[in-house]
C-alpha atoms as a PDB file:
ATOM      1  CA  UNK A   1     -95.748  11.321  91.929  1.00  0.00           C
ATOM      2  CA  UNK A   2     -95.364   7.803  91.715  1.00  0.00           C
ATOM      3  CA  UNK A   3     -95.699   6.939  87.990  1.00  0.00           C
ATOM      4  CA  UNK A   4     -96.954   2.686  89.106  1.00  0.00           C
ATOM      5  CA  UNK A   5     -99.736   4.566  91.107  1.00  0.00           C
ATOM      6  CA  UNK A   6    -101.939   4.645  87.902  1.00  0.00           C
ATOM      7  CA  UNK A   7    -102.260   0.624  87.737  1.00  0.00           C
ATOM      8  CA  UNK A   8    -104.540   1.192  91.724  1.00  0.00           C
ATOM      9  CA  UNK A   9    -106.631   3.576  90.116  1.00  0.00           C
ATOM     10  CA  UNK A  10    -110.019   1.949  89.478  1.00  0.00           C
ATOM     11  CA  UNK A  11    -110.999   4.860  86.841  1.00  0.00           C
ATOM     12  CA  UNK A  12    -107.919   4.658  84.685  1.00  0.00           C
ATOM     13  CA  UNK A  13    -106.193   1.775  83.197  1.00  0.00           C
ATOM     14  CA  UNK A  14    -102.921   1.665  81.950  1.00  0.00           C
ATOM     15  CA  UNK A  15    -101.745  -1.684  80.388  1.00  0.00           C
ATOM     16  CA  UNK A  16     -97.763  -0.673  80.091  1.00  0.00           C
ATOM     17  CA  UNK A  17     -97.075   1.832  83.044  1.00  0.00           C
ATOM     18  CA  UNK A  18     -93.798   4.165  81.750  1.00  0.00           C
ATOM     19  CA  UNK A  19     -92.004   6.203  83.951  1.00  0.00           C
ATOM     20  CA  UNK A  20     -90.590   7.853  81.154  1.00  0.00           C
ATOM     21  CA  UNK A  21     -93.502   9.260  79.159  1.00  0.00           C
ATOM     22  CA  UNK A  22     -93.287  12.074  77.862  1.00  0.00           C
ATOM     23  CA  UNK A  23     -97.405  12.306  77.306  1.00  0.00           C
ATOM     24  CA  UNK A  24    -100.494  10.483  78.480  1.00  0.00           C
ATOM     25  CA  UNK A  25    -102.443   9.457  75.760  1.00  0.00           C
ATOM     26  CA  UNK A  26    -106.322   9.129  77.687  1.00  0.00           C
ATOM     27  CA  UNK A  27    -109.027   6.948  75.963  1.00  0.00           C
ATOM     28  CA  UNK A  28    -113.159   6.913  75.812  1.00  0.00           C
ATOM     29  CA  UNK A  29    -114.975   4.020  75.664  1.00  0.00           C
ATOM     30  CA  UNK A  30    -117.989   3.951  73.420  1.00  0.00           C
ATOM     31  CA  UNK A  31    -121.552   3.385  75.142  1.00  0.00           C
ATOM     32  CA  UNK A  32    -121.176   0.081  76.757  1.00  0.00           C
ATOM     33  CA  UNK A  33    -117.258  -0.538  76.156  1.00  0.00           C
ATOM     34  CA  UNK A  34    -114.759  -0.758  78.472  1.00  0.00           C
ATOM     35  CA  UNK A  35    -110.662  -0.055  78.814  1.00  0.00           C
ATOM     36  CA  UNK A  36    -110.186  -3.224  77.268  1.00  0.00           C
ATOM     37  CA  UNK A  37    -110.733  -1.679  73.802  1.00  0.00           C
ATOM     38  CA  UNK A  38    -107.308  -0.239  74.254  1.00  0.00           C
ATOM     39  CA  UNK A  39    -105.611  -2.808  75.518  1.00  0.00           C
ATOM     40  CA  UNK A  40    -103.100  -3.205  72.823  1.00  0.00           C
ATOM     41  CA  UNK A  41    -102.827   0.497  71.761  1.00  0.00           C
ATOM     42  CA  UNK A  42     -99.461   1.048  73.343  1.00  0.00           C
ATOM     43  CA  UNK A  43     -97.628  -1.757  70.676  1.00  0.00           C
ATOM     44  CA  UNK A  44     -98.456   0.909  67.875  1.00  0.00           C
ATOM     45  CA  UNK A  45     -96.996   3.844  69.966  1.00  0.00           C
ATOM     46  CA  UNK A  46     -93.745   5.394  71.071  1.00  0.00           C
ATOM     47  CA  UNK A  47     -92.803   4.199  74.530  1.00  0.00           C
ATOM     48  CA  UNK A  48     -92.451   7.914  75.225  1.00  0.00           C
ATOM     49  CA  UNK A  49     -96.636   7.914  75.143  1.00  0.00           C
ATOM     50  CA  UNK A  50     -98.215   6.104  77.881  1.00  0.00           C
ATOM     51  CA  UNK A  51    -101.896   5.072  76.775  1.00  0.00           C
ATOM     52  CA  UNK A  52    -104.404   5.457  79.653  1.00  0.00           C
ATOM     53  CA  UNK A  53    -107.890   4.212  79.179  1.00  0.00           C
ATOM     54  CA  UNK A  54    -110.816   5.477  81.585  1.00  0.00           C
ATOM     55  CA  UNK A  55    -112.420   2.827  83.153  1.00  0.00           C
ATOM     56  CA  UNK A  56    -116.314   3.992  83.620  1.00  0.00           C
ATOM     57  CA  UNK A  57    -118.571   2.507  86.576  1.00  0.00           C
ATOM     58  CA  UNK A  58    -120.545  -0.173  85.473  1.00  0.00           C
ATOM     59  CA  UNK A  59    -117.579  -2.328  84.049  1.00  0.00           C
ATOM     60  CA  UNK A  60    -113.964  -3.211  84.502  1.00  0.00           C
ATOM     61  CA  UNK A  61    -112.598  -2.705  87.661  1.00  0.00           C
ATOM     62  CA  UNK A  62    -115.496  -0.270  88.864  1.00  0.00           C
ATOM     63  CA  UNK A  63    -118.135  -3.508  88.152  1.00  0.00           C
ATOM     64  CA  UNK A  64    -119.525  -2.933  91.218  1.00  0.00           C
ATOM     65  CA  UNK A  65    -120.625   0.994  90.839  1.00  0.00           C
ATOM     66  CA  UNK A  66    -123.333   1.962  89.403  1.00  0.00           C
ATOM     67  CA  UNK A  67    -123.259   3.137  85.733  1.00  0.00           C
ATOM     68  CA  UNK A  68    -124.272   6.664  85.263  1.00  0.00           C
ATOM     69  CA  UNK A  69    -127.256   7.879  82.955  1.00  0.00           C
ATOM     70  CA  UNK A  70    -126.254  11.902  83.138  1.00  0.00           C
ATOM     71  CA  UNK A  71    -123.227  13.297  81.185  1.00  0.00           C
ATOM     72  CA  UNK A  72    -122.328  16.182  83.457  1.00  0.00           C
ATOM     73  CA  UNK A  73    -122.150  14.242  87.252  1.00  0.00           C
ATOM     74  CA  UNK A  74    -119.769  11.548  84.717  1.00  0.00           C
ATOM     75  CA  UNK A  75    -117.237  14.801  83.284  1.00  0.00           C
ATOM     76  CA  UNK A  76    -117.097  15.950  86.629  1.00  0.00           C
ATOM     77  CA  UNK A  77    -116.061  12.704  88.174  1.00  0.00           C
ATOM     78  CA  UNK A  78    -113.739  11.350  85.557  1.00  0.00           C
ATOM     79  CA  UNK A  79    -112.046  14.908  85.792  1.00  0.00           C
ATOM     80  CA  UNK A  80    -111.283  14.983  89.917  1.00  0.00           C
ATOM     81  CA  UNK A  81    -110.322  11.265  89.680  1.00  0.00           C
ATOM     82  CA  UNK A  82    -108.213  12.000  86.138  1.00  0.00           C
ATOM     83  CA  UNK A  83    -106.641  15.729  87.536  1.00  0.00           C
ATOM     84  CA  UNK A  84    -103.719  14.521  89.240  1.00  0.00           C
ATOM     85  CA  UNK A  85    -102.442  12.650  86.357  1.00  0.00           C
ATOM     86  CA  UNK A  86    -102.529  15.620  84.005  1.00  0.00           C
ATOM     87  CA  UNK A  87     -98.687  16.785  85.188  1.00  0.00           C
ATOM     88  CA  UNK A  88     -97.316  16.361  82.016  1.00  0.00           C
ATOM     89  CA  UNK A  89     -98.715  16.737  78.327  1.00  0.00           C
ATOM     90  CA  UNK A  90    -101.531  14.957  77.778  1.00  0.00           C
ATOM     91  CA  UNK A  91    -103.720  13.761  74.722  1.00  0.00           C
ATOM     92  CA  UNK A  92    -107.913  12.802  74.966  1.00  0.00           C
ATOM     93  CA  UNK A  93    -109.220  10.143  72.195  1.00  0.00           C
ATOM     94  CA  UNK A  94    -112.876   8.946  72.548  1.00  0.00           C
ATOM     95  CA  UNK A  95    -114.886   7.033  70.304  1.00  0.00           C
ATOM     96  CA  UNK A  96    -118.708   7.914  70.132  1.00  0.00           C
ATOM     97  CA  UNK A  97    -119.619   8.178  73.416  1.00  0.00           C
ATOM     98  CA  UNK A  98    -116.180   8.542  74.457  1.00  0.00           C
ATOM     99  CA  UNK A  99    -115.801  11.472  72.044  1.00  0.00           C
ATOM    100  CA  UNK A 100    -118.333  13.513  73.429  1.00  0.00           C
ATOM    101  CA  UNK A 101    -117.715  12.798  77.328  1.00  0.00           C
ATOM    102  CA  UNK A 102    -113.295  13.620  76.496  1.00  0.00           C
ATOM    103  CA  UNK A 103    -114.972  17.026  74.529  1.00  0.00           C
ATOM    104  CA  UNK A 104    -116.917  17.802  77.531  1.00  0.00           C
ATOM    105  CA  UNK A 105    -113.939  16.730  80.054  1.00  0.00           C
ATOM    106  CA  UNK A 106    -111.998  19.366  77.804  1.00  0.00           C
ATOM    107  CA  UNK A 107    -114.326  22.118  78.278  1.00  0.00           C
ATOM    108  CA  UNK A 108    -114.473  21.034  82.042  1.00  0.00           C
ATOM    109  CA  UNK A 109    -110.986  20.758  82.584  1.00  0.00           C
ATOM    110  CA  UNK A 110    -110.530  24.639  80.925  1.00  0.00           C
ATOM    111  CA  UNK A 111    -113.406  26.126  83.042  1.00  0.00           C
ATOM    112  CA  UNK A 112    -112.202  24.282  86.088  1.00  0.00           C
ATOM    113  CA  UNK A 113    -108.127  24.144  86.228  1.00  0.00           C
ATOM    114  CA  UNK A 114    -107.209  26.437  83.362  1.00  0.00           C
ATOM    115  CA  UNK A 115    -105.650  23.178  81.580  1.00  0.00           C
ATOM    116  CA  UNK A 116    -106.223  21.620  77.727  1.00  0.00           C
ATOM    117  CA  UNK A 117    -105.068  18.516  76.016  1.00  0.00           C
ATOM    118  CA  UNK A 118    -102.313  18.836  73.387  1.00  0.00           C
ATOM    119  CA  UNK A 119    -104.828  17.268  70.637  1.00  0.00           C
ATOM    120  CA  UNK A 120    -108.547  16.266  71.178  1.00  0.00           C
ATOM    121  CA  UNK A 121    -109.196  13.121  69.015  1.00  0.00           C
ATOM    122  CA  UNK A 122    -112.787  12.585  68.008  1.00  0.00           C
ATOM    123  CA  UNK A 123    -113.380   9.241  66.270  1.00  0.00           C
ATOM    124  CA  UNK A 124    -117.350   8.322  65.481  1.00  0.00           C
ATOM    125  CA  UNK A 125    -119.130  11.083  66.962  1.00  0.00           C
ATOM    126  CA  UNK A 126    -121.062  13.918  65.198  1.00  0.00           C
ATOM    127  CA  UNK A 127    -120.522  17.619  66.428  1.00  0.00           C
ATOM    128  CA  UNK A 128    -122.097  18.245  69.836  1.00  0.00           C
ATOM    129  CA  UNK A 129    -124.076  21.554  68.442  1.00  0.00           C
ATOM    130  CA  UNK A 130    -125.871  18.925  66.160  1.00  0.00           C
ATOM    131  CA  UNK A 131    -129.145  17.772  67.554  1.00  0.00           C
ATOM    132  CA  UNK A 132    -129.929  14.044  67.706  1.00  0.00           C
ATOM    133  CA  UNK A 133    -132.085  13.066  64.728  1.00  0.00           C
ATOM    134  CA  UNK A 134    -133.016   9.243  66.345  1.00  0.00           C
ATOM    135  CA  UNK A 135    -136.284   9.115  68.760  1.00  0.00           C
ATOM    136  CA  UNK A 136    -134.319   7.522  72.171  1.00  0.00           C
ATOM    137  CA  UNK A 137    -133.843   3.906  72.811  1.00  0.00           C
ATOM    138  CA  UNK A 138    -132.772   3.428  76.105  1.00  0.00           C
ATOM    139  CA  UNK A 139    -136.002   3.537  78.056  1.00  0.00           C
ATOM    140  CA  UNK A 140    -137.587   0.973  75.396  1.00  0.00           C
ATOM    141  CA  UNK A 141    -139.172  -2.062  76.514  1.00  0.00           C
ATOM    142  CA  UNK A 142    -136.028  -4.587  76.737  1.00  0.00           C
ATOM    143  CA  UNK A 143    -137.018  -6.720  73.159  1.00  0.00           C
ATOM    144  CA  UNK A 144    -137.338  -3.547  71.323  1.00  0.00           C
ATOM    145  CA  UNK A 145    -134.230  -2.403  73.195  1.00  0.00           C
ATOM    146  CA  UNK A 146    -131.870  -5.471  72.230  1.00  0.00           C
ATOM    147  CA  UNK A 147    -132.984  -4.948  68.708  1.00  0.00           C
ATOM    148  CA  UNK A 148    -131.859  -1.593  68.198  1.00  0.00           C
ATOM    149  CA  UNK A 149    -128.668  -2.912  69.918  1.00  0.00           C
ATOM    150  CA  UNK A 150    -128.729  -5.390  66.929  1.00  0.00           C
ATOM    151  CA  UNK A 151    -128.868  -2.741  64.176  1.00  0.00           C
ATOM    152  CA  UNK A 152    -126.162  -0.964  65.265  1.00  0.00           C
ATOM    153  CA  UNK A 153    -123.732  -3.732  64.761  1.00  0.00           C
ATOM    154  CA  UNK A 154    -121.694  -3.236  67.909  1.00  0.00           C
ATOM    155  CA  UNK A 155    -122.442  -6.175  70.250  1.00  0.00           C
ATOM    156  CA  UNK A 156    -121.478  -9.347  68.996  1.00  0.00           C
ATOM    157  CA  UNK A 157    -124.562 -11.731  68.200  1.00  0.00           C
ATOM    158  CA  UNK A 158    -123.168 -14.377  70.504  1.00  0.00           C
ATOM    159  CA  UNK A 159    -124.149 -11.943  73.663  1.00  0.00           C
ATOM    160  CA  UNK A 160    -126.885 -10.911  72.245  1.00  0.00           C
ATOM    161  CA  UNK A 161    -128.343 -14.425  72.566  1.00  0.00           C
ATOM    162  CA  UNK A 162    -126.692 -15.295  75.995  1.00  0.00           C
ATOM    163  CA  UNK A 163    -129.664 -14.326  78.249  1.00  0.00           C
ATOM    164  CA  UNK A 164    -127.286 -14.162  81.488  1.00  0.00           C
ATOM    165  CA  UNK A 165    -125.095 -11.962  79.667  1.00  0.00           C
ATOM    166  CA  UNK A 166    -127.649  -9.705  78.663  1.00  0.00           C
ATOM    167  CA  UNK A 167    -128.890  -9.169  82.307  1.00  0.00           C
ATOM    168  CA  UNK A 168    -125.102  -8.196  82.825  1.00  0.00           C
ATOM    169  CA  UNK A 169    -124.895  -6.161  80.191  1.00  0.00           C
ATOM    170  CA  UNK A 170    -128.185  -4.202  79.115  1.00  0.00           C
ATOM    171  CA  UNK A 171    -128.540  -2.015  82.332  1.00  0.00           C
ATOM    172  CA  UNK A 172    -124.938  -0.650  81.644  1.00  0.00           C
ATOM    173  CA  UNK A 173    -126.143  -0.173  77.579  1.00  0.00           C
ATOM    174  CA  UNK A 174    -129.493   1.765  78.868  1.00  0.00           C
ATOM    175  CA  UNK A 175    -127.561   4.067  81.206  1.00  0.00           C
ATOM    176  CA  UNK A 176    -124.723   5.124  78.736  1.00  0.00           C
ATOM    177  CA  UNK A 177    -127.659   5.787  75.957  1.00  0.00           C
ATOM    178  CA  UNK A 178    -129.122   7.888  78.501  1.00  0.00           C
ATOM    179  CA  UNK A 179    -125.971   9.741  78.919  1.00  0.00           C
ATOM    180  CA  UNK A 180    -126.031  10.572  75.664  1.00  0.00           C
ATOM    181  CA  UNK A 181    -129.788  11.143  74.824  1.00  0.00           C
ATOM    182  CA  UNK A 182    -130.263  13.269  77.409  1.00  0.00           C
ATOM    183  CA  UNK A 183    -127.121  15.573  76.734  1.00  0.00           C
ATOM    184  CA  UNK A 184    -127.674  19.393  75.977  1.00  0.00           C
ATOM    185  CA  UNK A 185    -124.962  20.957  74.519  1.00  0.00           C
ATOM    186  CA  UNK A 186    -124.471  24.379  75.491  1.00  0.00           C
ATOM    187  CA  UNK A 187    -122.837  27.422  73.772  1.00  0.00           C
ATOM    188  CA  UNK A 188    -119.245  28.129  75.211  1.00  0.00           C
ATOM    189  CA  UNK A 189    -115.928  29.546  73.487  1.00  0.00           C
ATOM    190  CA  UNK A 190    -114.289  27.325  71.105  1.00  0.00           C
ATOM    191  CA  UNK A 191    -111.609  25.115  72.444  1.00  0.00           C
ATOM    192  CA  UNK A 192    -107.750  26.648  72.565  1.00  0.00           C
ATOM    193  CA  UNK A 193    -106.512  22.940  71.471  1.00  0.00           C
ATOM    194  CA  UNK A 194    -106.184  21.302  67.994  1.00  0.00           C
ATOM    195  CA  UNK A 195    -109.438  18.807  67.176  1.00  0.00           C
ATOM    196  CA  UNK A 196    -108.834  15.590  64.789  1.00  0.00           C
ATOM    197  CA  UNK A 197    -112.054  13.474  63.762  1.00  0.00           C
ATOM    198  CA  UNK A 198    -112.106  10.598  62.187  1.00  0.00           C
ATOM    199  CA  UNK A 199    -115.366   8.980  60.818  1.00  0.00           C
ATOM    200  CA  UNK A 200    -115.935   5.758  58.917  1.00  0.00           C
ATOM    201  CA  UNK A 201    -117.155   6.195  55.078  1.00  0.00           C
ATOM    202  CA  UNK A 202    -120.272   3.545  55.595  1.00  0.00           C
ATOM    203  CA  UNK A 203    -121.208   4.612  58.650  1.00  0.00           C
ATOM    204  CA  UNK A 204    -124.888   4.804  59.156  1.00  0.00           C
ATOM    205  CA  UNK A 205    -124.995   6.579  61.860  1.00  0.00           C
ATOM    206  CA  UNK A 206    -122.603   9.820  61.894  1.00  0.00           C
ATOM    207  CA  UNK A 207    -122.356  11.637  58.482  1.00  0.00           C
ATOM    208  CA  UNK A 208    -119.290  13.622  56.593  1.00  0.00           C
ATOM    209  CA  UNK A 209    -120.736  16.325  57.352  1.00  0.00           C
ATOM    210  CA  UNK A 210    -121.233  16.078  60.909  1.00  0.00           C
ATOM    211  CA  UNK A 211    -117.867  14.939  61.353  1.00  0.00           C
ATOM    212  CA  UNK A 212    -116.659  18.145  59.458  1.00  0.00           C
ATOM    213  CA  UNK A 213    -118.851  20.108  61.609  1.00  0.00           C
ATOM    214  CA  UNK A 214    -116.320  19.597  64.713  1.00  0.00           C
ATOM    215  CA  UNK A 215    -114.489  22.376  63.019  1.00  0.00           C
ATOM    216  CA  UNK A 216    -116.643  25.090  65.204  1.00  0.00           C
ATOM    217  CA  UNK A 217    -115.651  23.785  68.240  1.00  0.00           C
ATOM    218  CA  UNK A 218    -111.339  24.545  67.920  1.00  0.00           C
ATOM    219  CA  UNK A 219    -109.969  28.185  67.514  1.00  0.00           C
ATOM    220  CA  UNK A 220    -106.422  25.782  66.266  1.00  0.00           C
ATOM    221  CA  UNK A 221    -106.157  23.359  63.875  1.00  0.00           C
ATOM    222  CA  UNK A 222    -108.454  20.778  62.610  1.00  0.00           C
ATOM    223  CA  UNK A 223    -108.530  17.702  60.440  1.00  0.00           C
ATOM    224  CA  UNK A 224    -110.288  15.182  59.120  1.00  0.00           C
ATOM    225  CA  UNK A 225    -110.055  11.697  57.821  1.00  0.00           C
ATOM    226  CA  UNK A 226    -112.155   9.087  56.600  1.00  0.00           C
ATOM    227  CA  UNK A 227    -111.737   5.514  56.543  1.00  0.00           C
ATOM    228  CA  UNK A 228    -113.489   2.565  55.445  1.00  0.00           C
ATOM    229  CA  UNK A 229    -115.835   0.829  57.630  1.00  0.00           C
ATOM    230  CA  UNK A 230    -119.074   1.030  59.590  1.00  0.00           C
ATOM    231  CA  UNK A 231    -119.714   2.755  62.576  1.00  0.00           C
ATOM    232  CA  UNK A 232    -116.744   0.387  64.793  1.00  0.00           C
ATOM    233  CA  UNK A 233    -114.164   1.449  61.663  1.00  0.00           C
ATOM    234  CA  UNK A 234    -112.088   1.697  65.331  1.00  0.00           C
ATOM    235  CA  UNK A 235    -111.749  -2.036  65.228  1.00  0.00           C
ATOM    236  CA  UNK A 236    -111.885  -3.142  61.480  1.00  0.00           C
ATOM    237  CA  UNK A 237    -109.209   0.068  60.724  1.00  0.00           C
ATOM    238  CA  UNK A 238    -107.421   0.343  63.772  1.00  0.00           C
ATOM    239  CA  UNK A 239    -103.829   0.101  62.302  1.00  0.00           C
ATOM    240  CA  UNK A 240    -104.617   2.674  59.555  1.00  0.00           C
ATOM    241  CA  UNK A 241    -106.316   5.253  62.341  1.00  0.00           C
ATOM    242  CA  UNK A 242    -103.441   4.431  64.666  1.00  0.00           C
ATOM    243  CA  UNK A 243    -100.931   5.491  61.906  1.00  0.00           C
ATOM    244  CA  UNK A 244    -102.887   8.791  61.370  1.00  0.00           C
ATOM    245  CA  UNK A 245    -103.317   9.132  65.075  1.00  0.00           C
ATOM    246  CA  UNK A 246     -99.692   9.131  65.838  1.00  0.00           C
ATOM    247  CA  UNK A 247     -99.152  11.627  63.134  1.00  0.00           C
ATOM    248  CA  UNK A 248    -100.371  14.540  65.496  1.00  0.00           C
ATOM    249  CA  UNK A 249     -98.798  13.059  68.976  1.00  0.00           C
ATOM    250  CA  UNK A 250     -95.453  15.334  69.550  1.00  0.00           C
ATOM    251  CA  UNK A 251     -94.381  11.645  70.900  1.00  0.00           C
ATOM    252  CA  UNK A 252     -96.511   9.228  69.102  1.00  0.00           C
ATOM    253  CA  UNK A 253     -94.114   7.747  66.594  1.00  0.00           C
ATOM    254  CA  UNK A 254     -92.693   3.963  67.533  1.00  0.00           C
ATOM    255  CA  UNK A 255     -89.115   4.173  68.308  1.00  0.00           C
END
């Protein structure tokens, strides 16, 4: 396999290709992010981990597909486009949305090819056997819409006020909401790898105990940590989750 082939893949982007990893590090955007959230993951990592974020249609290189609104057809495709790059130990992180789509990938990926990532990191996201308490918001009338959007603190105000941007960006919001208010989670055998959550302490939107509630989902180990911040604690604490991250990466230490 030609390591350089992962820079012409349209669903994976990999800022600082390295043929000599020793383990992929893969990474979930939440609900209307892109690869570019990663972009500068690999300066906090060993060279020996090579940091691959997944590129989802609607954005990035795949602007031109359509987003999807259904959490199943999306695990299925990220895993046939991903499976050829899981040669060599591999590692899933996904924030929010990203968490639950790189659980579900996991469970797909164990049903399908008899594989499992070394450690599943779940940032943001509460426990998939946890109902959602919120009424849905992405088939809301597009004012009522952009103001939930506004509450949850994740899209910066300036695009919230550019109207072209908006028209760019809003059907890509509504379909990744849909992928995750229309999920069903499903009763299946706890996973066979090690599960790390981490949660921000004034976040509004994913509790302690939801985060702690992850636990049922590993027959390994499983920890926990908090940090401060609101629901994107992945930007405001990146460095301090980075330096727990790398804690549980048989690679991830800088050189």
């Amino acid at each position: 396999m030609n390591p350089n082939i992962l820079s012409y893949t349209p669903w994976i982007v990999c800022p600082n290709p390295n043929p000599q990893f020793d383990l992929r590090l893969f990474c979930f955007p939440y609900a209307g992010g892109s690869s570019f959230i990663y972009r500068t993951w690999s300066k906090f990592l060993s060279p020996s981990v090579e940091v691959c974020a997944i590129e989802l249609p609607g954005r990035g290189k795949q602007m031109k597909l359509p987003p999807f609104n259904k959490l199943e057809p999306l695990v299925e495709a990220i895993a046939s486009n991903i499976y050829p790059y899981l040669d060599k130990p591999f590692a899933f992180f996904g924030h929010s949305m990203g968490g639950l789509i790189s659980f579900e990938l996991a469970r797909l990926l164990r049903k399908k090819y008899a594989i499992a990532p070394a450690q599943l990191f779940i940032s943001g996201r509460h426990a998939p056997q946890i109902p959602n308490s919120k009424s849905p918001i992405h088939n809301l009338p597009e004012p009522a819409f952009i103001e939930e959007l506004r509450h949850l603190n994740g899209t910066p105000k300036e695009v919230l006020e550019n109207v072209e941007l908006m028209q760019l960006f809003v059907p890509i919001l509504r379909a990744d909401f849909a992928v995750l208010e229309t999920y069903i989670y499903t009763l299946e055998p706890p996973l066979d790898c090690p599960i790390t959550v981490f949660g921000g302490l004034q976040d509004s939107e994913v509790d302690c105990n939801q985060l702690q509630a992850w636990q049922e989902q590993t027959k390994t180990d499983f920890n926990l940590h908090m940090f401060s911040g609101d629901h994107f604690f992945l930007h405001s604490a990146q460095d301090i989750l980075l330096e727990k991250l790398v804690k549980y990466l048989p690679y991830g230490l800088p050189a």
